[in-house]
PDB file of N, CA and C in Angstrom:
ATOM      1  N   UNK A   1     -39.030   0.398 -63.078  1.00  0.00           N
ATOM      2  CA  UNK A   1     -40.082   1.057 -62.330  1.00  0.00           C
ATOM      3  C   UNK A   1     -40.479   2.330 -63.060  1.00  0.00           C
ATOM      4  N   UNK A   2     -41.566   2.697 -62.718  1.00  0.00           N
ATOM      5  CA  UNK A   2     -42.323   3.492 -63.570  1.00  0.00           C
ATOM      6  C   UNK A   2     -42.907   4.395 -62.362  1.00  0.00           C
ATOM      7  N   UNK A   3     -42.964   5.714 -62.383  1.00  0.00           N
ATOM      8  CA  UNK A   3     -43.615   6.849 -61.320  1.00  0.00           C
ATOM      9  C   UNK A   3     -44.619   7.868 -62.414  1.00  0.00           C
ATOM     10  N   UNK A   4     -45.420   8.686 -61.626  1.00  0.00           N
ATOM     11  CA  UNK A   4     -45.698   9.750 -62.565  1.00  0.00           C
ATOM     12  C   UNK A   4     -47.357   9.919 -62.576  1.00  0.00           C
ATOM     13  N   UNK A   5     -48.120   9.296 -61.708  1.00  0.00           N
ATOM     14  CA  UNK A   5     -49.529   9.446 -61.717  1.00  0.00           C
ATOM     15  C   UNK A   5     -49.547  10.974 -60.885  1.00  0.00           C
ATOM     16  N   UNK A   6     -50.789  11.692 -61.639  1.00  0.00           N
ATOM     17  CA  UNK A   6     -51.023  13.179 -60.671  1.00  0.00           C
ATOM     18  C   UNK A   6     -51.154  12.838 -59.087  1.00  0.00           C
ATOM     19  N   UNK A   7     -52.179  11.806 -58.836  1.00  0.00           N
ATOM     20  CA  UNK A   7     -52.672  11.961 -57.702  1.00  0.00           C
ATOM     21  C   UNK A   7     -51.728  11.030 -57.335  1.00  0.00           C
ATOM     22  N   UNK A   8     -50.280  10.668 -57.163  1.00  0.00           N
ATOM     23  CA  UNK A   8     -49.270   9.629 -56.535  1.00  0.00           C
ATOM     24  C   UNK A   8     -48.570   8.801 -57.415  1.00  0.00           C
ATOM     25  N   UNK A   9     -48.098   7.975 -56.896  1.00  0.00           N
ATOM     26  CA  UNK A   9     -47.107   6.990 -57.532  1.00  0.00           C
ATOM     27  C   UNK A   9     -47.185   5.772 -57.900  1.00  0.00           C
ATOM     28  N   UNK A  10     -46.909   5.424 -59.254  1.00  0.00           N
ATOM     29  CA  UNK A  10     -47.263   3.844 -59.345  1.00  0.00           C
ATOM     30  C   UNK A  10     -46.019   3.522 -60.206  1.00  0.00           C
ATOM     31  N   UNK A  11     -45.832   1.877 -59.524  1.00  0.00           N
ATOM     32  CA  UNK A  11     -44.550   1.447 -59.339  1.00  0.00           C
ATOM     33  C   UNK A  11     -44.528   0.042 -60.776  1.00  0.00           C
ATOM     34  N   UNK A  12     -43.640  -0.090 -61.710  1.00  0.00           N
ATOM     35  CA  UNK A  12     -44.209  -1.309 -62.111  1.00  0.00           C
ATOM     36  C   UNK A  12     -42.628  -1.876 -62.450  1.00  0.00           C
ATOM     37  N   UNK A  13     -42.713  -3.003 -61.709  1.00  0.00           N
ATOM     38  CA  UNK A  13     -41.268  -3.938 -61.351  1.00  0.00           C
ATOM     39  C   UNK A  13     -42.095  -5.139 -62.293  1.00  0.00           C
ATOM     40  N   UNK A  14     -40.529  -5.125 -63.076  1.00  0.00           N
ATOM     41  CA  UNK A  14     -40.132  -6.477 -63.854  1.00  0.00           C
ATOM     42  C   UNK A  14     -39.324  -7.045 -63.729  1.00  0.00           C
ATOM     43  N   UNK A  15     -39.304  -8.337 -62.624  1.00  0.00           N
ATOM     44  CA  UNK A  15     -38.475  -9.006 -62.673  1.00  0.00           C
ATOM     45  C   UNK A  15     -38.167 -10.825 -63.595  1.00  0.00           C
ATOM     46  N   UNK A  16     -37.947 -11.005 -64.158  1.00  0.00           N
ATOM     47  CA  UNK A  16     -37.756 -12.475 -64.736  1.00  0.00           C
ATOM     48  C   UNK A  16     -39.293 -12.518 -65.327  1.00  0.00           C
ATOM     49  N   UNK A  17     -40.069 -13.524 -65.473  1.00  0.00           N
ATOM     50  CA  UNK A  17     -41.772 -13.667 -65.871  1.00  0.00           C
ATOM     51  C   UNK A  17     -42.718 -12.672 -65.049  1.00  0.00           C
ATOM     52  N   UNK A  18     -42.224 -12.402 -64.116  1.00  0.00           N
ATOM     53  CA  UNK A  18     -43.337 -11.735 -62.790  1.00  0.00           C
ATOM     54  C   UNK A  18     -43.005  -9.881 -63.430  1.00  0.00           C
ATOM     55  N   UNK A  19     -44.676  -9.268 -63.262  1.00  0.00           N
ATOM     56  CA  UNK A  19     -44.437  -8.481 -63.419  1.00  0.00           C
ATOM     57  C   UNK A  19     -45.479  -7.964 -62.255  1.00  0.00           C
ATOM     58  N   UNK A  20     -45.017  -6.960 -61.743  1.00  0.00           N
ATOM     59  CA  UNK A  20     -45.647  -6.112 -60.385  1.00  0.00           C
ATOM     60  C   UNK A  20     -46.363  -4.959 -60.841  1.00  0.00           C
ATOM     61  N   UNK A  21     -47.475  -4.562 -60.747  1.00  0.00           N
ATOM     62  CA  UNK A  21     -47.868  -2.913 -60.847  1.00  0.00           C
ATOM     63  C   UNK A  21     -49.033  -2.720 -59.263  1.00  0.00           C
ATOM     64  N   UNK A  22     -48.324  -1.610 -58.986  1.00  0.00           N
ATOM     65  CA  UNK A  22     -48.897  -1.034 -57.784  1.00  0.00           C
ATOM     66  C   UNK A  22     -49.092   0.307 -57.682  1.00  0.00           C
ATOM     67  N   UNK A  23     -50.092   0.636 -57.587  1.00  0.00           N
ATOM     68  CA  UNK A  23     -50.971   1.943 -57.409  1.00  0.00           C
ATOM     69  C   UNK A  23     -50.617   2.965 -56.206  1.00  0.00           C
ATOM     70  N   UNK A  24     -51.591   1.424 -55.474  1.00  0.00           N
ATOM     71  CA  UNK A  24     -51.675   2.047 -53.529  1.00  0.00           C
ATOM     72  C   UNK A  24     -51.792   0.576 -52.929  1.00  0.00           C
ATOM     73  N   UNK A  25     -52.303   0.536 -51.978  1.00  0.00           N
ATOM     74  CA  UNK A  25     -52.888  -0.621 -51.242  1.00  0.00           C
ATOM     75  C   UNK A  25     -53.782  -1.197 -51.726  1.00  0.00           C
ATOM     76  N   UNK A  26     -54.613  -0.156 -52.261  1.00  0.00           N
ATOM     77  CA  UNK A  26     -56.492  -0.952 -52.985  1.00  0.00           C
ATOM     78  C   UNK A  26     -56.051  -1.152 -54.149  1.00  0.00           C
ATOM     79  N   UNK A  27     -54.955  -0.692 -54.908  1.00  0.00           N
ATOM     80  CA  UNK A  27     -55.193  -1.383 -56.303  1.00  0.00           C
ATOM     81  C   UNK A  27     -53.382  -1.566 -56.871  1.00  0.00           C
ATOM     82  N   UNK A  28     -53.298  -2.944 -57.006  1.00  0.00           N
ATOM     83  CA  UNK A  28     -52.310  -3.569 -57.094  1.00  0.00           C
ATOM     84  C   UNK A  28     -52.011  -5.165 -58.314  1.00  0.00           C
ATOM     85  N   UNK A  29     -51.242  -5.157 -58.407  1.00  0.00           N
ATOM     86  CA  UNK A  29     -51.828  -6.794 -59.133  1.00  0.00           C
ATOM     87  C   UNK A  29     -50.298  -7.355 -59.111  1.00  0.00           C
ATOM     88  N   UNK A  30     -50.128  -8.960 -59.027  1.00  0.00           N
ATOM     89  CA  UNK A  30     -49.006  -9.257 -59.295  1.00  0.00           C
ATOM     90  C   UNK A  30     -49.054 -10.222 -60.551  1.00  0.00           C
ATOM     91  N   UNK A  31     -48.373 -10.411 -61.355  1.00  0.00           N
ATOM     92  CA  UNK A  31     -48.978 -11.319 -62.751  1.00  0.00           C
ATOM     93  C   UNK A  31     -47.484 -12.085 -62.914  1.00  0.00           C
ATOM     94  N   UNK A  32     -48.132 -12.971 -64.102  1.00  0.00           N
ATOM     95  CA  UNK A  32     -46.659 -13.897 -64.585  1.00  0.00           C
ATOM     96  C   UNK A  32     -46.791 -13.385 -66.236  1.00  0.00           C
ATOM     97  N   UNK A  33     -45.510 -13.012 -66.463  1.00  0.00           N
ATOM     98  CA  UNK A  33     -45.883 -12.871 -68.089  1.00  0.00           C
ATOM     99  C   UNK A  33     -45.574 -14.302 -68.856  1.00  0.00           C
ATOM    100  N   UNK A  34     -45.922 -14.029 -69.952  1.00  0.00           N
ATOM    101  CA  UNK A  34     -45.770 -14.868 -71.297  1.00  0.00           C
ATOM    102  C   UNK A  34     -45.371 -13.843 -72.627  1.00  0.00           C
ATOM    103  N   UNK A  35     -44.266 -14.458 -73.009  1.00  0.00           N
ATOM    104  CA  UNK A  35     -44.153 -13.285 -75.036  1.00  0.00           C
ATOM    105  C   UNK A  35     -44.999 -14.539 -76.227  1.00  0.00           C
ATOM    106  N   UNK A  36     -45.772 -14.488 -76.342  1.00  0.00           N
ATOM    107  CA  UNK A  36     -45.992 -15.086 -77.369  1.00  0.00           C
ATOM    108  C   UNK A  36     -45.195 -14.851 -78.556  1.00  0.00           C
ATOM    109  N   UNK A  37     -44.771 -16.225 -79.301  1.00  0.00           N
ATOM    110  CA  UNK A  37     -43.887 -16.043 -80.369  1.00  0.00           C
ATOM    111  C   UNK A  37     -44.937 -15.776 -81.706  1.00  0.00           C
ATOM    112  N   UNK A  38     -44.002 -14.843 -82.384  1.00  0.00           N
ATOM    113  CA  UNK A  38     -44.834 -15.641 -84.190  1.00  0.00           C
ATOM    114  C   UNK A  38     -45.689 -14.285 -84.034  1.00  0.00           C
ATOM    115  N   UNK A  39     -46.265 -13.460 -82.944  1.00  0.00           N
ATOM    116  CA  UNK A  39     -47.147 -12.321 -83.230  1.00  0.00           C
ATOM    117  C   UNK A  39     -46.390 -10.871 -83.349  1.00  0.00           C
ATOM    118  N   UNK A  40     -47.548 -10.330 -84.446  1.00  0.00           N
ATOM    119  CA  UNK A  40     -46.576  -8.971 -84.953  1.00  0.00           C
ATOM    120  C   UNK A  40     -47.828  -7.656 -84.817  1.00  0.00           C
ATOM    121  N   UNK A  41     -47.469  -7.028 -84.006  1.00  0.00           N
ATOM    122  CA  UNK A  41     -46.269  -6.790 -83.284  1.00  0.00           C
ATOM    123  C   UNK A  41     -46.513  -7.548 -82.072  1.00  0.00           C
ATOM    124  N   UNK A  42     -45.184  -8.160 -81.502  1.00  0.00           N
ATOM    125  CA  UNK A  42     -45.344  -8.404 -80.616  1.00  0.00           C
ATOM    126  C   UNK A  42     -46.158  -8.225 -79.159  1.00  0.00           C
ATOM    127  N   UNK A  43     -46.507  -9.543 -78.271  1.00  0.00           N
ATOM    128  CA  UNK A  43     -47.257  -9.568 -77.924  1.00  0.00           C
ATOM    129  C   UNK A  43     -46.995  -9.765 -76.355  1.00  0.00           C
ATOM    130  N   UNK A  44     -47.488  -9.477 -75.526  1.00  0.00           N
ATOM    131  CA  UNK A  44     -46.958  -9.199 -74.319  1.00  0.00           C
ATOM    132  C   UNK A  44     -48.783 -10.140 -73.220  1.00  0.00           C
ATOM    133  N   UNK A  45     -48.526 -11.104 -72.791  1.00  0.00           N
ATOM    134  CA  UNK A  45     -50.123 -11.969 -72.113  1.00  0.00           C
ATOM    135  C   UNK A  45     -49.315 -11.805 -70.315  1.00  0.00           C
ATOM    136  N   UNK A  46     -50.378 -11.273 -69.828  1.00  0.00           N
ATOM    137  CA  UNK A  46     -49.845 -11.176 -68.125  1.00  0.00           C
ATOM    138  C   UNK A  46     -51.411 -11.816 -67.219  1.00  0.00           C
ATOM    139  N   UNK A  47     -51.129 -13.040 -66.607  1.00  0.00           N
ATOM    140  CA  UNK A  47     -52.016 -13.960 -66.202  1.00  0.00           C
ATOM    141  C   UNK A  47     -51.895 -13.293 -64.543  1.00  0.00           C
ATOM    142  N   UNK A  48     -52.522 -12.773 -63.949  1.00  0.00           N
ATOM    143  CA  UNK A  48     -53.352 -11.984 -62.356  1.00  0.00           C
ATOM    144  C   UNK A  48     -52.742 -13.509 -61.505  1.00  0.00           C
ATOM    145  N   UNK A  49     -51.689 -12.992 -60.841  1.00  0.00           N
ATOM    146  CA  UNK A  49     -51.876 -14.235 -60.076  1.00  0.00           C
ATOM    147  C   UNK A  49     -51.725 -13.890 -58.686  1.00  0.00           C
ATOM    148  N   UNK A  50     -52.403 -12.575 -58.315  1.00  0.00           N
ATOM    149  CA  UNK A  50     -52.637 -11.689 -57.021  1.00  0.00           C
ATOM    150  C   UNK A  50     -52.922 -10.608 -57.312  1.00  0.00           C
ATOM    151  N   UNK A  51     -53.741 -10.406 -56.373  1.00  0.00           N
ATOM    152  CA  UNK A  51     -54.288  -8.706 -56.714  1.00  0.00           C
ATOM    153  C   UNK A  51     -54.809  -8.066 -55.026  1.00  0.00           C
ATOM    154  N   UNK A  52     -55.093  -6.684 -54.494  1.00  0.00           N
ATOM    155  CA  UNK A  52     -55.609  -6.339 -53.905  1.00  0.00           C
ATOM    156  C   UNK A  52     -56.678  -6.797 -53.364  1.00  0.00           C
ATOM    157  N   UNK A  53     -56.935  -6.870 -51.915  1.00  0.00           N
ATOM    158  CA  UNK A  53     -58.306  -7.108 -51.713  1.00  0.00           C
ATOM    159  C   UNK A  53     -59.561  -6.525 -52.619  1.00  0.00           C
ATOM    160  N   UNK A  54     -59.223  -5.530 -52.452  1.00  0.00           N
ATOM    161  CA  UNK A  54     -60.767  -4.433 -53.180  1.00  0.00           C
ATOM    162  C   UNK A  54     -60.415  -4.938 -54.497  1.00  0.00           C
ATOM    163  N   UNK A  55     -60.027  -5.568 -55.453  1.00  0.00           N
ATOM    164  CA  UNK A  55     -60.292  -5.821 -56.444  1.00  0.00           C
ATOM    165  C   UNK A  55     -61.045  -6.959 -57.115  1.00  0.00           C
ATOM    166  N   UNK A  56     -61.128  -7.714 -55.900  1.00  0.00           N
ATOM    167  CA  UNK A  56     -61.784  -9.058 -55.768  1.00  0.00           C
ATOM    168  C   UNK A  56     -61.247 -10.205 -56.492  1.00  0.00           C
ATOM    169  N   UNK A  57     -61.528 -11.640 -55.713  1.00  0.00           N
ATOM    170  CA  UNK A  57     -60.725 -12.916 -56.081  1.00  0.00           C
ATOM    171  C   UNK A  57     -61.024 -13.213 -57.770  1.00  0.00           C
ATOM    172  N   UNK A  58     -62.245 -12.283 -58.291  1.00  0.00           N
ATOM    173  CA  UNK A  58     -62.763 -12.660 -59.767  1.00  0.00           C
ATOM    174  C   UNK A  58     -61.452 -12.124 -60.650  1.00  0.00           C
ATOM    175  N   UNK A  59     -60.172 -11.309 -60.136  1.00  0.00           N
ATOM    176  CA  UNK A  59     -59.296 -10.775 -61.279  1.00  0.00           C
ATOM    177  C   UNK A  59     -58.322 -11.930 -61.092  1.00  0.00           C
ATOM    178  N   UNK A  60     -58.140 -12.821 -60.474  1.00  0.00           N
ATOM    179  CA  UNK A  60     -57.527 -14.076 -60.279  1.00  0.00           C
ATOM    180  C   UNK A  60     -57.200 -14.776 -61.959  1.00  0.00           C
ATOM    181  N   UNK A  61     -56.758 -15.415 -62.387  1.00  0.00           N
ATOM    182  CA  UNK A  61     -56.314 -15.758 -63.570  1.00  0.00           C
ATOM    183  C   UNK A  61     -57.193 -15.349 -64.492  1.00  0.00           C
ATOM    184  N   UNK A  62     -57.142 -14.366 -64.899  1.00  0.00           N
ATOM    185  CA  UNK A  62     -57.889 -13.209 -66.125  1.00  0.00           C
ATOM    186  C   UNK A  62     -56.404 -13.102 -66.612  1.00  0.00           C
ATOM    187  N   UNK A  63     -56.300 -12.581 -68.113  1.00  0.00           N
ATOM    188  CA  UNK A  63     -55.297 -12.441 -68.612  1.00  0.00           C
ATOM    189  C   UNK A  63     -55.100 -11.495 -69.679  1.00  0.00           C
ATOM    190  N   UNK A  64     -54.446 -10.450 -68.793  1.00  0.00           N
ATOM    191  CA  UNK A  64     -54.102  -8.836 -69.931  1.00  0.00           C
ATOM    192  C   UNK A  64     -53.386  -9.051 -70.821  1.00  0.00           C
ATOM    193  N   UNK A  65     -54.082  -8.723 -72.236  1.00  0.00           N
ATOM    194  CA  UNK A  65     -52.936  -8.914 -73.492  1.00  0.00           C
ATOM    195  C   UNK A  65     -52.948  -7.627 -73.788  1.00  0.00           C
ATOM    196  N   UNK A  66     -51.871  -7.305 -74.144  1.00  0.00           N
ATOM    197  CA  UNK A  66     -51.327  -6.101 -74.795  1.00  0.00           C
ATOM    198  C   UNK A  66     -49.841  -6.925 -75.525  1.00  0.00           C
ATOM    199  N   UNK A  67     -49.701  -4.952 -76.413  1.00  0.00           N
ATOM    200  CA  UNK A  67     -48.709  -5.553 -77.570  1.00  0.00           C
ATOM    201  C   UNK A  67     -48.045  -4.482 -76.871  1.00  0.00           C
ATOM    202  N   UNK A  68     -46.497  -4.832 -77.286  1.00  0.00           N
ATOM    203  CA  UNK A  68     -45.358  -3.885 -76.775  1.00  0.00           C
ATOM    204  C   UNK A  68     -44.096  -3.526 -77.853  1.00  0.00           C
ATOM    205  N   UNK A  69     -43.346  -2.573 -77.395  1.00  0.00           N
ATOM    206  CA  UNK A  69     -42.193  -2.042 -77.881  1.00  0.00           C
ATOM    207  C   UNK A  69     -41.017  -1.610 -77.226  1.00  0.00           C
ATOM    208  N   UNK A  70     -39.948  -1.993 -78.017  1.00  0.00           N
ATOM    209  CA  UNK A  70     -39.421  -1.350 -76.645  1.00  0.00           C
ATOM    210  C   UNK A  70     -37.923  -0.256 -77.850  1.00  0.00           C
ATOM    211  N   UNK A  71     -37.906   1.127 -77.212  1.00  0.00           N
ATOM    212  CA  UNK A  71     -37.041   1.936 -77.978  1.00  0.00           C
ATOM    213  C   UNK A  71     -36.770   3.328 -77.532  1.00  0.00           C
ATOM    214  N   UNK A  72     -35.065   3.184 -77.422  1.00  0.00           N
ATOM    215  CA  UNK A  72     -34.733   4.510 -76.975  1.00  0.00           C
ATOM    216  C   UNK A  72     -34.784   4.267 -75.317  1.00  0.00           C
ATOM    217  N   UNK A  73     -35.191   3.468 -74.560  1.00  0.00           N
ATOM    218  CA  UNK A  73     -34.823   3.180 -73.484  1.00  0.00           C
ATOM    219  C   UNK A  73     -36.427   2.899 -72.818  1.00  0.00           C
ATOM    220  N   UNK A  74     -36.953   2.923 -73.606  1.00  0.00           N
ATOM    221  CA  UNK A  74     -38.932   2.865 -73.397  1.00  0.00           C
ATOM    222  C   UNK A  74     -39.404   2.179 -73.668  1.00  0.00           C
ATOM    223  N   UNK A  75     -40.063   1.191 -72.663  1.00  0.00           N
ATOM    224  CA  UNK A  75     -41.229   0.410 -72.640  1.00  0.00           C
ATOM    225  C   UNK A  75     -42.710   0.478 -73.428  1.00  0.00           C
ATOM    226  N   UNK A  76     -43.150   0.719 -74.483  1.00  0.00           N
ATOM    227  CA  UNK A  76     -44.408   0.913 -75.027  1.00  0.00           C
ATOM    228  C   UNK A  76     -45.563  -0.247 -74.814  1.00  0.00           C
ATOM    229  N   UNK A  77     -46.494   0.124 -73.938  1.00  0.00           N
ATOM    230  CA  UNK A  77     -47.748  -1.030 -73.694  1.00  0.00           C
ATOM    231  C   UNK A  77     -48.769  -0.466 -74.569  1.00  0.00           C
ATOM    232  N   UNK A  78     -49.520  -1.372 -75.293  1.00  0.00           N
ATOM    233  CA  UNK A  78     -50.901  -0.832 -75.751  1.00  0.00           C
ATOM    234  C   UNK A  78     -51.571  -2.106 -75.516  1.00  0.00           C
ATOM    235  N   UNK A  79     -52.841  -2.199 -74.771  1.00  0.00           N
ATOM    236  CA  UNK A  79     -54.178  -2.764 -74.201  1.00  0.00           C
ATOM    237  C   UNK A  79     -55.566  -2.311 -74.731  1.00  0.00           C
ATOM    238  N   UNK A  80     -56.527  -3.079 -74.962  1.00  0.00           N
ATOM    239  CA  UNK A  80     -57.687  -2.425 -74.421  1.00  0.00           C
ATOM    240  C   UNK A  80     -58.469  -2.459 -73.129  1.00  0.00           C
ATOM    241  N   UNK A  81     -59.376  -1.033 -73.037  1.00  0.00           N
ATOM    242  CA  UNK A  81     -60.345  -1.560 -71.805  1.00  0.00           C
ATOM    243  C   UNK A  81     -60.509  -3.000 -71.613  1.00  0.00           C
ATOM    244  N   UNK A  82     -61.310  -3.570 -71.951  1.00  0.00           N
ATOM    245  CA  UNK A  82     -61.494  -5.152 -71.803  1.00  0.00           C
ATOM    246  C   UNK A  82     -60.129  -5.705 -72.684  1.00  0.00           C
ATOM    247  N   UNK A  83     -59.300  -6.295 -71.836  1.00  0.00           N
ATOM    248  CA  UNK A  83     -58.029  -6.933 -72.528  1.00  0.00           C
ATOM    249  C   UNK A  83     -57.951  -8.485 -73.355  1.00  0.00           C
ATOM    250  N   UNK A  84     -59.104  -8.724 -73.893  1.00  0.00           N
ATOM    251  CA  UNK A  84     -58.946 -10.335 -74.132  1.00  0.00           C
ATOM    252  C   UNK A  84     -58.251 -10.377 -75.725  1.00  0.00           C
ATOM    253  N   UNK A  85     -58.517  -9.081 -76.048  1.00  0.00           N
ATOM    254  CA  UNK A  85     -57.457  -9.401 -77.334  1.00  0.00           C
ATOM    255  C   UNK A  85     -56.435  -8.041 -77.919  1.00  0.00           C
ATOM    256  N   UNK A  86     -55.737  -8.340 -78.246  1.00  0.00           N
ATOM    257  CA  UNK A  86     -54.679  -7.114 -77.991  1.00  0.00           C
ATOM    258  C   UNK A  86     -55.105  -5.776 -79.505  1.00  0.00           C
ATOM    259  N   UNK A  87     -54.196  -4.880 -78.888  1.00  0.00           N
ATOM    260  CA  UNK A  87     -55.054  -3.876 -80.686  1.00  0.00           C
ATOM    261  C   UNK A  87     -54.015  -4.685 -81.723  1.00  0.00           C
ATOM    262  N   UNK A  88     -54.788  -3.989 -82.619  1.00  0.00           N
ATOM    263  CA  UNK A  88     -53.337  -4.268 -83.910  1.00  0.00           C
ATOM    264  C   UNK A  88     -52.426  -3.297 -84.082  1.00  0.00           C
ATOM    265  N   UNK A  89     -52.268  -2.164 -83.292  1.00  0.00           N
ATOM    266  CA  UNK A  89     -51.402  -0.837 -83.779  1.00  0.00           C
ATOM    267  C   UNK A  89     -51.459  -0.052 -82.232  1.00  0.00           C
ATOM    268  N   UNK A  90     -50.001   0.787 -82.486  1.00  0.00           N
ATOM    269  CA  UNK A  90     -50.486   1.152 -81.560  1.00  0.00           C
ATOM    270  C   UNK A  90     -50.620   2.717 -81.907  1.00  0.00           C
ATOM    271  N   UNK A  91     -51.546   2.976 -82.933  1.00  0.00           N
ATOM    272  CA  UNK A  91     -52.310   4.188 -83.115  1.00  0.00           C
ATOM    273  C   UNK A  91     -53.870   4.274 -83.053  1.00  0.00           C
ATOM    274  N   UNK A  92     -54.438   2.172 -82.438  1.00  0.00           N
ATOM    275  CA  UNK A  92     -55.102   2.490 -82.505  1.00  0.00           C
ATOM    276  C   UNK A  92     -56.190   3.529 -81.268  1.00  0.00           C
ATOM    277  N   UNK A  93     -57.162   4.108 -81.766  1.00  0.00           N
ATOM    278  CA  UNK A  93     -58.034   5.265 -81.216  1.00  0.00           C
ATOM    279  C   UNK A  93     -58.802   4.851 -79.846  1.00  0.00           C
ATOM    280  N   UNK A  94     -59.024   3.222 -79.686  1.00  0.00           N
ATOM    281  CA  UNK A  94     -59.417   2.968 -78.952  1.00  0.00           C
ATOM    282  C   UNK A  94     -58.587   2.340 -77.793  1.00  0.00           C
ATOM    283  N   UNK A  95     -56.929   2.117 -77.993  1.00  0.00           N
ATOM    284  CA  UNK A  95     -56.276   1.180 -77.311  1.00  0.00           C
ATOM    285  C   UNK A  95     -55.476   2.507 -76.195  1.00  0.00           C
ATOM    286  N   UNK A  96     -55.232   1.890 -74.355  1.00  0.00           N
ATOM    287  CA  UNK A  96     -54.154   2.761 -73.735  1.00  0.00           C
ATOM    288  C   UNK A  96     -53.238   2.574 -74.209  1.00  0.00           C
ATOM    289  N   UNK A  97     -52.668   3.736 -74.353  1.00  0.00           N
ATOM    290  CA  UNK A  97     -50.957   3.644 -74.447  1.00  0.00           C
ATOM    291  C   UNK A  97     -50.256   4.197 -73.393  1.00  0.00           C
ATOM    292  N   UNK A  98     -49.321   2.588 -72.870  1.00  0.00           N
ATOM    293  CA  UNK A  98     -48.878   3.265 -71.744  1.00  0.00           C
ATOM    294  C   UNK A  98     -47.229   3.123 -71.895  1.00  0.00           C
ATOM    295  N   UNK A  99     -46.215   4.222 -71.437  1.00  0.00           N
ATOM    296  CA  UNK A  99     -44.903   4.121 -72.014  1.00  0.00           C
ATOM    297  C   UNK A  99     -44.387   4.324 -70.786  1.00  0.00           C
ATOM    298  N   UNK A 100     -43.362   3.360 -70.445  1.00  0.00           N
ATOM    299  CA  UNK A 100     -42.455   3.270 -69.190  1.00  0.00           C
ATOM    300  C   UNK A 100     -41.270   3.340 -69.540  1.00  0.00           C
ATOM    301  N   UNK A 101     -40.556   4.283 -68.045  1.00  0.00           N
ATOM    302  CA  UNK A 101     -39.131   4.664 -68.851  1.00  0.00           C
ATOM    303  C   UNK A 101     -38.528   3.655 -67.094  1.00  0.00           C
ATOM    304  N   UNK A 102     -37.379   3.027 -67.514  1.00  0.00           N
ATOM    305  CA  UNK A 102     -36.385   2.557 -66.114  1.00  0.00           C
ATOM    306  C   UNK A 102     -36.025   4.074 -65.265  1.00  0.00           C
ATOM    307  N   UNK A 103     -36.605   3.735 -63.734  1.00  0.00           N
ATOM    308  CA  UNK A 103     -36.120   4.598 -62.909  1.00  0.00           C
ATOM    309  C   UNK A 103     -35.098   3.959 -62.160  1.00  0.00           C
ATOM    310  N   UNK A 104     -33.903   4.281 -61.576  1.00  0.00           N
ATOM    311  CA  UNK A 104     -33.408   4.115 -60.276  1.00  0.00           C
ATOM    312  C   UNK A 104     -33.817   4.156 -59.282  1.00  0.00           C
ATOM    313  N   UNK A 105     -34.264   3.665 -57.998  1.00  0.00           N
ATOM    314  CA  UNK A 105     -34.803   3.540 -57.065  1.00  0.00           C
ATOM    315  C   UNK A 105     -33.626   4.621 -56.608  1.00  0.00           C
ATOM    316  N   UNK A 106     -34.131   5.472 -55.575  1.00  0.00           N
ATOM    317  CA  UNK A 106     -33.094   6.271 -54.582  1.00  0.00           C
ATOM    318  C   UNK A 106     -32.764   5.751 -53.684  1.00  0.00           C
ATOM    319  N   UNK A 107     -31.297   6.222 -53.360  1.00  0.00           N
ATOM    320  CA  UNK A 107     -30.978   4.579 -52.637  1.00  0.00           C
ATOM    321  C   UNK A 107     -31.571   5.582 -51.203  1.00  0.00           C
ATOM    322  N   UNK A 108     -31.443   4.743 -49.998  1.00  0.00           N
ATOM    323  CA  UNK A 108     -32.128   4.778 -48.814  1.00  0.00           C
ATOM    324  C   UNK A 108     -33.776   4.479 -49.056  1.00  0.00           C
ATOM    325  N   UNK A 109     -33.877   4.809 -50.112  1.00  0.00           N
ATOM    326  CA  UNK A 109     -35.744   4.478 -50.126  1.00  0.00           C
ATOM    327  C   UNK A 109     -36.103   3.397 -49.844  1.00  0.00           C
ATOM    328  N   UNK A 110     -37.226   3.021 -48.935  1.00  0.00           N
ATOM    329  CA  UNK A 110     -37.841   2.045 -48.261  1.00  0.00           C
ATOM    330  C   UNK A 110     -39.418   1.467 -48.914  1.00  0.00           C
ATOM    331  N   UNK A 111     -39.131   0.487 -49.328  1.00  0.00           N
ATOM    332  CA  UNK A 111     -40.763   0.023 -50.113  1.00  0.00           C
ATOM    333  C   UNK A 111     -41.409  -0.645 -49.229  1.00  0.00           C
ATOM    334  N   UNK A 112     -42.894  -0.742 -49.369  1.00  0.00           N
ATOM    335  CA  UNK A 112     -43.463  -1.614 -48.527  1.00  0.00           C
ATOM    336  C   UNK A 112     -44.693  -2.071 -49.432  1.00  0.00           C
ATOM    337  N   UNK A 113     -44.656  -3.478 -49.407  1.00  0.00           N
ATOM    338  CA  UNK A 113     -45.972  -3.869 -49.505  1.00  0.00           C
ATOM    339  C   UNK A 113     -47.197  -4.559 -48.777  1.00  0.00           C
TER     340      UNK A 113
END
């Protein structure tokens, strides 16, 4: 899980293929991953297989590619705006870079979706 947005918290659970990212209520998605083999750098494909109402039934099997890393205990994502093909680097100028570190959930904390 991942925390740390200014305006609140967003949560992103990996469990087995399924990967979770949640915002708030309006913006959420649940996906199935895939690693594609053979791509360098590796390649990280997450197919929408639920999302928020307000995001509409059109994000339904769309499929975010990004390339990843993982080092020092950190998750490295790089995407573009429009995700249909992943960057080649992740210096490049136009790609997010997004880096997730493992949190502990506190225990008593209560999730809801």
């Amino acid at each position: 899980m991942v925390g740390g947005e200014s305006d609140g918290k967003i949560t992103i659970t990996i469990a087995g293929n399924s990967f979770h990212f949640h915002r708030d209520t309006n913006f959420w998605f649940e996906t199935e991953i895939t690693l594609p083999a053979g791509s360098g750098p590796p390649q990280l494909h997450a197919t929408i297989k639920g999302c928020a109402p307000a995001q509409g039934d059109n994000s339904i099997g769309k499929v975010v590619v990004a390339i990843f890393k993982i080092e020092d205990g950190t998750l490295t994502l790089a995407t573009f705006q429009d995700p249909v093909a992943a960057p080649k680097s992740f210096n490049d100028a136009e790609a997010s870079l997004y880096q997730l570190r493992k949190v502990q959930p506190r225990s008593g904390a209560i999730h809801k979706k």
